[in-house]
Protein backbone atom coordinates (compact mmCIF):
# COMPACT_ATOMS: atom_id res chain seq x y z
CA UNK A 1 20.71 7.46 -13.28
CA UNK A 2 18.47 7.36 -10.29
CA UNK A 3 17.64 4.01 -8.58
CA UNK A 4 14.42 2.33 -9.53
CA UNK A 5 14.67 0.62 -5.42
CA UNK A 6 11.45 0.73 -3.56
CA UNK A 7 13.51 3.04 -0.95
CA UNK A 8 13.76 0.95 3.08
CA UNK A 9 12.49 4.97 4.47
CA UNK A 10 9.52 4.63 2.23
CA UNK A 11 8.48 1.69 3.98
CA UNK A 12 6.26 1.24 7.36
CA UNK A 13 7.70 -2.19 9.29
CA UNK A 14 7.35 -1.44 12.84
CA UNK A 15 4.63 -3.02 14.73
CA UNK A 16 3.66 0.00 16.40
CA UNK A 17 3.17 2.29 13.24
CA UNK A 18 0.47 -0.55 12.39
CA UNK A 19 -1.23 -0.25 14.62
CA UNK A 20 -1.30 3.48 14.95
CA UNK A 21 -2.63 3.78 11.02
CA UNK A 22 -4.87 1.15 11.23
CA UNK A 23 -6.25 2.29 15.17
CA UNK A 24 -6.22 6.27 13.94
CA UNK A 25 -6.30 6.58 10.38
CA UNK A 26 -9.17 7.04 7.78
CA UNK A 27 -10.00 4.26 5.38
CA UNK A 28 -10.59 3.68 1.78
CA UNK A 29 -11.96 0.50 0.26
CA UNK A 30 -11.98 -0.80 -3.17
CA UNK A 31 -12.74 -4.08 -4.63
CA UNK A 32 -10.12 -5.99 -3.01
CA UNK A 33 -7.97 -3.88 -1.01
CA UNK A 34 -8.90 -1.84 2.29
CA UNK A 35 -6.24 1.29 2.31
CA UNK A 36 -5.74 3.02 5.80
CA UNK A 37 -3.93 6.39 5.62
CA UNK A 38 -2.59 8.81 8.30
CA UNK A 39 -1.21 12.45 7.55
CA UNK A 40 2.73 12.25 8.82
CA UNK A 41 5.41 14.62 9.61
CA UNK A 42 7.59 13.26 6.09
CA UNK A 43 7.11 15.31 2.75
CA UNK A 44 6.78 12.04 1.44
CA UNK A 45 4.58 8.85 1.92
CA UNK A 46 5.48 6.10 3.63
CA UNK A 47 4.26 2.49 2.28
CA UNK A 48 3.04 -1.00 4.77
CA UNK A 49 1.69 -3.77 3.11
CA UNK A 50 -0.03 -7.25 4.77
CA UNK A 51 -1.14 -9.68 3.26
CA UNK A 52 -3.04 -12.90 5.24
CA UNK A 53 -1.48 -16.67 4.87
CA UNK A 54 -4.86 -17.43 3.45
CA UNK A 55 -4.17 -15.42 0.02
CA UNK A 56 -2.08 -18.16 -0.95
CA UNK A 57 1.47 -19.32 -0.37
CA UNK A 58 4.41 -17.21 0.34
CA UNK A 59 5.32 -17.01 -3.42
CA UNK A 60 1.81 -15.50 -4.33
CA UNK A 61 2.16 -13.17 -1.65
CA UNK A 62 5.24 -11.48 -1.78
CA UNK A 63 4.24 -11.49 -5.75
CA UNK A 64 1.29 -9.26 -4.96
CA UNK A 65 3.57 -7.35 -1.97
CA UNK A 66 6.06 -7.03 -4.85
CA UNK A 67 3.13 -5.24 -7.48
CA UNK A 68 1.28 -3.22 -5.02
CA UNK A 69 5.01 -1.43 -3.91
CA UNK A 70 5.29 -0.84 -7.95
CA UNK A 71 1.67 0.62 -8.39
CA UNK A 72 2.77 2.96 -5.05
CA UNK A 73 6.29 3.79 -6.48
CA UNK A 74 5.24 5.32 -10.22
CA UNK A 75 2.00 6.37 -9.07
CA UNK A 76 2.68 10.04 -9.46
CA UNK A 77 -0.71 11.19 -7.13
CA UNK A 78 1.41 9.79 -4.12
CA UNK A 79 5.05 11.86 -4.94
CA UNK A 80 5.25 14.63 -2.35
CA UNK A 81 2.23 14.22 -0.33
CA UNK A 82 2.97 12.99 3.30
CA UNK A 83 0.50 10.24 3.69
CA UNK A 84 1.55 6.88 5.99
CA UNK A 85 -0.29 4.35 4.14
CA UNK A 86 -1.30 0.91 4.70
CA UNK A 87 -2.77 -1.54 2.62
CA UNK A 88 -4.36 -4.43 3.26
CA UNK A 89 -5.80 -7.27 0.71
CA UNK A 90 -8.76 -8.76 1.11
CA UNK A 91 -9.61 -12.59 1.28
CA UNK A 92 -10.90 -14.13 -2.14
CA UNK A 93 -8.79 -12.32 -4.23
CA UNK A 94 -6.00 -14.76 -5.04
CA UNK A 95 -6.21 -14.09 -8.87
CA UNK A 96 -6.28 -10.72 -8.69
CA UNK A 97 -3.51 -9.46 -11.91
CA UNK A 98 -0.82 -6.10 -11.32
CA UNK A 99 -3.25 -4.34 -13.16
CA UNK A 100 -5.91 -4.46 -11.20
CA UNK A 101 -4.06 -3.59 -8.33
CA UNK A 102 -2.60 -0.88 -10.26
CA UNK A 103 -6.25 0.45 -11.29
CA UNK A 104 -7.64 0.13 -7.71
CA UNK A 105 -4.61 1.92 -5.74
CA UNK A 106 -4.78 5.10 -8.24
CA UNK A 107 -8.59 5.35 -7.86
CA UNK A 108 -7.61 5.58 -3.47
CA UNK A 109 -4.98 7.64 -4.13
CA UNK A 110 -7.49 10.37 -5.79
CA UNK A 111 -9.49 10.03 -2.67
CA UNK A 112 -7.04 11.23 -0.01
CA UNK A 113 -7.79 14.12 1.86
């Protein structure tokens, strides 16, 4: 059985990647998330999240860190498409629910060019 792990290459950490996506890429905006994507070299997408201190405590945010890596892992518009994407969450939205999330990263996803 494959491993349901939210794989360390499908992640963006380095400082420098950032700031490339965010500085270079095109972005998308829904509701309560601003998505910034960049065509890579991978035949896969990578995944960076941030989330401000002012969304709520660390516990809230690595709670929505840990649902918007879900929604990105079994969305099936994102398998096989090399995309660098970052995602950042908007101020205000400190009861936003996984489904929501869910619902609002599939509708970006569709919009990638």
């Amino acid at each position: 059985m494959r491993s349901q792990r939210f794989s360390i290459k499908l992640r963006i950490r380095k400082t420098g990647e950032f700031k490339k996506i965010l500085q270079q890429g095109k972005k998308i905006s829904t509701k309560s998330l601003m998505i910034y994507y960049l065509p890579n070299r991978f035949d896969y997408s990578r995944l960076g999240i941030s989330i401000s201190k002012s969304a709520g405590g660390a516990v809230a945010r690595n709670l929505r860190k840990r649902w918007i890596r879900e929604a990105f892992r079994t969305s099936p518009l994102i398998r096989g498409r090399g995309f660098d994407i970052v995602v950042l969450m908007r101020n205000g939205f400190n009861e936003i629910d996984f489904q929501s999330i869910q619902e609002q990263l599939k509708g970006a996803m569709e919009k990638l060019e």
